[in-house]
C-alpha atoms as a PDB file:
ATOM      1  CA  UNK A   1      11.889  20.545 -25.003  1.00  0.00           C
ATOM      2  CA  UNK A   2      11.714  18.499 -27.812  1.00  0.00           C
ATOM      3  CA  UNK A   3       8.725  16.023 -29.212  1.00  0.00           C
ATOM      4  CA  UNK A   4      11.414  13.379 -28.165  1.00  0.00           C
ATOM      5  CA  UNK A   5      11.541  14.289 -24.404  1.00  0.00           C
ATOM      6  CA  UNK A   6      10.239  12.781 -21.824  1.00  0.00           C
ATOM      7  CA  UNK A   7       9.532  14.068 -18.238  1.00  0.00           C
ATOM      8  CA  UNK A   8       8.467  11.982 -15.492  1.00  0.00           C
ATOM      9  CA  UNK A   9       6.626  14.153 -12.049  1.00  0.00           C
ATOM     10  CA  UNK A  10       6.388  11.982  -8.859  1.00  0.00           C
ATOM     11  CA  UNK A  11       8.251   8.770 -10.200  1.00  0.00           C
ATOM     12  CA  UNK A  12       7.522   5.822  -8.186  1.00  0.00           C
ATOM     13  CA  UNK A  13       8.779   2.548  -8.078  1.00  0.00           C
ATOM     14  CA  UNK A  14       6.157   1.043 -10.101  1.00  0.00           C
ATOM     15  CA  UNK A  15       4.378   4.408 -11.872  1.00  0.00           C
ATOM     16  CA  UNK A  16       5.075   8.639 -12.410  1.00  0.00           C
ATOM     17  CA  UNK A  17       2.618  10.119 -11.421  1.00  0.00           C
ATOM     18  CA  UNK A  18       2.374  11.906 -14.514  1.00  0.00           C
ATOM     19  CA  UNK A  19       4.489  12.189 -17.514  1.00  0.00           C
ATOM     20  CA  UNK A  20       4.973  14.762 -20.359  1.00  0.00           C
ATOM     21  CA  UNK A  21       5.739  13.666 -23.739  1.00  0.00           C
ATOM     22  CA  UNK A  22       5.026  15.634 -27.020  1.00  0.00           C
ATOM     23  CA  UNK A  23       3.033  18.575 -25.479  1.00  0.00           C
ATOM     24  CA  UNK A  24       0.785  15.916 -23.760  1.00  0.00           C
ATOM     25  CA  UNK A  25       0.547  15.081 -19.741  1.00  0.00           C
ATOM     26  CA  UNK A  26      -0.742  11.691 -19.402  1.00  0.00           C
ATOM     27  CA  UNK A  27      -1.524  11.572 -15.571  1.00  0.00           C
ATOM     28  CA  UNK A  28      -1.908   8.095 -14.083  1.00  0.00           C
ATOM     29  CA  UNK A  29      -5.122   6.996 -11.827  1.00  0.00           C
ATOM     30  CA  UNK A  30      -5.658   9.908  -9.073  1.00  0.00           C
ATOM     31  CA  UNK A  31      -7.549   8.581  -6.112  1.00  0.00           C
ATOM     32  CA  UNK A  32      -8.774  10.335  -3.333  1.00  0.00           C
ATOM     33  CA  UNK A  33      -6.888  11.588  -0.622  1.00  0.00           C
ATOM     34  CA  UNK A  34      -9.894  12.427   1.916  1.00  0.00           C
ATOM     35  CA  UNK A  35     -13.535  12.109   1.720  1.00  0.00           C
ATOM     36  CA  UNK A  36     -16.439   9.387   2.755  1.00  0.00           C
ATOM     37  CA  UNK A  37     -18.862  10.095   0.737  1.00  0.00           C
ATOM     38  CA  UNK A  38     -18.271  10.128  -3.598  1.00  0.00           C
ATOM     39  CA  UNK A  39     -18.685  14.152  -3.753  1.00  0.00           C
ATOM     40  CA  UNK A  40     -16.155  14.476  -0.711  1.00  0.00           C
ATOM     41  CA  UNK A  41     -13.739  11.629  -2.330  1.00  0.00           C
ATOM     42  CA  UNK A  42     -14.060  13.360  -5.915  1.00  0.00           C
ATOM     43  CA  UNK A  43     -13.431  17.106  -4.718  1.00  0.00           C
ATOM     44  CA  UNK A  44     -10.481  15.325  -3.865  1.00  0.00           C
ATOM     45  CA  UNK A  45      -9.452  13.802  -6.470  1.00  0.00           C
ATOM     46  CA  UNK A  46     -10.049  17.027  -8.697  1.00  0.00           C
ATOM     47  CA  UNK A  47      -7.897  18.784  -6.326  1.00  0.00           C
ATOM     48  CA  UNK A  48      -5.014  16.195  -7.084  1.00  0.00           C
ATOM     49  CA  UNK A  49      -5.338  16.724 -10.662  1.00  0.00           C
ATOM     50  CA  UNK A  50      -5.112  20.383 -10.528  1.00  0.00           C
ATOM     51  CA  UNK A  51      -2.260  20.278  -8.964  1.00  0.00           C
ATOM     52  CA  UNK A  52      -0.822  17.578 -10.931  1.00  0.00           C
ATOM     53  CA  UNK A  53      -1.383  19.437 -13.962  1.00  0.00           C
ATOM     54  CA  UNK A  54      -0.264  22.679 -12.734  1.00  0.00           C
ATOM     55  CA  UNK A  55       3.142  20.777 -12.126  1.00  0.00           C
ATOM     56  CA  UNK A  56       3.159  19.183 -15.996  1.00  0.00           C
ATOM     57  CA  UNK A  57       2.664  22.833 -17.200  1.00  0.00           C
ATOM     58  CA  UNK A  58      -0.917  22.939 -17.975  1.00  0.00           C
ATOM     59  CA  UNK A  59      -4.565  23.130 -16.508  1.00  0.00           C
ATOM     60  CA  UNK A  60      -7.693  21.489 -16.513  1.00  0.00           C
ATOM     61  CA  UNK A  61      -8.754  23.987 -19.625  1.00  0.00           C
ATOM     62  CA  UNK A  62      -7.095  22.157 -21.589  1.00  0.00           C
ATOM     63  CA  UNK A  63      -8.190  18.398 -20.714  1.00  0.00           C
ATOM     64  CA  UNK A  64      -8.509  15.747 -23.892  1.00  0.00           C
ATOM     65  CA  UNK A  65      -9.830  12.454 -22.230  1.00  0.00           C
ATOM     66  CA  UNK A  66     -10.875  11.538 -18.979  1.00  0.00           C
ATOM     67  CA  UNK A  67     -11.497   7.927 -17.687  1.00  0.00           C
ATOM     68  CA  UNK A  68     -13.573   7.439 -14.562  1.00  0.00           C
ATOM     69  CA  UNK A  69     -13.958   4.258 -12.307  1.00  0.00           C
ATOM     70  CA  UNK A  70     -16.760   4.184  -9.967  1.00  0.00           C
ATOM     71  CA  UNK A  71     -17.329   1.362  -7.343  1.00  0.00           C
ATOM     72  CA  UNK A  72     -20.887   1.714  -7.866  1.00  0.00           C
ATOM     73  CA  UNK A  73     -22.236   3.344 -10.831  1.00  0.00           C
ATOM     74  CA  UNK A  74     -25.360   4.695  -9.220  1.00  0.00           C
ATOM     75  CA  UNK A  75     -23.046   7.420  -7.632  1.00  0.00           C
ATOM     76  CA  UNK A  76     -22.457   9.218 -11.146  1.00  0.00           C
ATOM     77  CA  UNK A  77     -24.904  11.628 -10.514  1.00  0.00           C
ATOM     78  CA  UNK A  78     -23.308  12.853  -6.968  1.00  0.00           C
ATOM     79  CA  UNK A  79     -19.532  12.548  -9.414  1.00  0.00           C
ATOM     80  CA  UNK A  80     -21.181  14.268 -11.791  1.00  0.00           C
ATOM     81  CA  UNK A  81     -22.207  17.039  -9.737  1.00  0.00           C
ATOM     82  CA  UNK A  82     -19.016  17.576  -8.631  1.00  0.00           C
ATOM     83  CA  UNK A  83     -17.283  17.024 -11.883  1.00  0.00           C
ATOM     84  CA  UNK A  84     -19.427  19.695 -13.810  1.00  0.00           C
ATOM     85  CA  UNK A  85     -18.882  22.291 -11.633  1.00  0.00           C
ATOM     86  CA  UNK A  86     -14.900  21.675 -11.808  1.00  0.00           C
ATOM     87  CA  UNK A  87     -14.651  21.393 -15.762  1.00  0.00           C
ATOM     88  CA  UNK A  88     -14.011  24.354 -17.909  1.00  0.00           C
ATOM     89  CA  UNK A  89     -17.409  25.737 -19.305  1.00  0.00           C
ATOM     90  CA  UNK A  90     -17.140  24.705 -23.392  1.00  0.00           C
ATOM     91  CA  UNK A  91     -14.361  22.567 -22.175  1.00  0.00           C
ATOM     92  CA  UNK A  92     -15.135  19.120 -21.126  1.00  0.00           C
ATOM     93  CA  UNK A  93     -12.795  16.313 -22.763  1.00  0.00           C
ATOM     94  CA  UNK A  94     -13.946  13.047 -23.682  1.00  0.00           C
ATOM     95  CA  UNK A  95     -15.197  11.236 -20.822  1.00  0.00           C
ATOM     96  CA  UNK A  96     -15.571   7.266 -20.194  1.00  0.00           C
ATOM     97  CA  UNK A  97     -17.212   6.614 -16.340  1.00  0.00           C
ATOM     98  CA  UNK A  98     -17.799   2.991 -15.313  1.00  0.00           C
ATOM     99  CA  UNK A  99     -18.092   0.233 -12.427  1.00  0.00           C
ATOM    100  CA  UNK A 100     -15.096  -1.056 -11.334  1.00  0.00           C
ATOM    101  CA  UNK A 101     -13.459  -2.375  -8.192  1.00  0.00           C
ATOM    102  CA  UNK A 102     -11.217   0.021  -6.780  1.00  0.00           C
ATOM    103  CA  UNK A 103      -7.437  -1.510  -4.850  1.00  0.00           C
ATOM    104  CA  UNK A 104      -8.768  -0.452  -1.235  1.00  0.00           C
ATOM    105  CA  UNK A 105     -12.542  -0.505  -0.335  1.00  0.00           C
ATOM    106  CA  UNK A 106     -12.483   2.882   1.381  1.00  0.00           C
ATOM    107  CA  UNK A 107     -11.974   4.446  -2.417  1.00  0.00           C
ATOM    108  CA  UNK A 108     -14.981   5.008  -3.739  1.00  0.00           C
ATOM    109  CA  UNK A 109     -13.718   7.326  -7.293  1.00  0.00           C
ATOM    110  CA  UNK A 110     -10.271   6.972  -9.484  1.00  0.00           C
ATOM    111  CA  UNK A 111      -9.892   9.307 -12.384  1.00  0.00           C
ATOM    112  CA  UNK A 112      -7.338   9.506 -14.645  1.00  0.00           C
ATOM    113  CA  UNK A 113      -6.804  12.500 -17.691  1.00  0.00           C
ATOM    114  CA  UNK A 114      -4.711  13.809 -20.455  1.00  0.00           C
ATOM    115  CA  UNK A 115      -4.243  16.917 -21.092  1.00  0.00           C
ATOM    116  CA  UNK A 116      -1.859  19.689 -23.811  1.00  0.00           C
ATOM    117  CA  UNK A 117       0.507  20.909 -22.353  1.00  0.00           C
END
């Protein structure tokens, strides 16, 4: 493949799931498939992503950035519980992790990475 390629996984009529462009995957917002509570939502989640990545060629090893929407930021500690167990020890990418209002009220977590391919 060259730097000039593009490759879009699980295209959509309004996003791709993820898409691979000069040895980066740039996944798009992953929210959770399952789960009440933010652990259960966010194991979830992480599951998408590893698979999502597996698909783009990569793994979570090799994360660069990682943004995080919570709808209440006083569940980062439960996230975060979750989330460190799941990163790559000596491998965590740059991380934002804020408040936001999710699309449905039943999602509690989004996340959204890039990784190398």
């Amino acid at each position: 493949m060259s730097a000039h390629d593009i490759t879009r996984l699980g295209v959509k009529p309004h996003l791709s799931n993820a898409v691979v462009h000069g040895g980066i995957a740039y996944l798009a917002g992953v929210t959770p498939a399952t789960g009440i509570t933010v652990a259960e939502q966010t194991v979830s989640v992480l599951e998408q992503i590893d698979g999502l990545l597996a698909e783009a060629g990569t793994d979570r090893s090799r994360l660069l950035t990682a943004e995080i929407w919570l709808t209440d930021i006083r569940n980062r500690d439960e996230l975060n519980a979750v989330w460190n167990a799941w990163v790559t020890p000596g491998n965590p990418p740059a991380r934002a992790c804020v408040e936001a209002k999710l699309a449905f009220p039943e999602w509690l977590v989004e996340i959204m990475v890039t990784a190398a391919v």
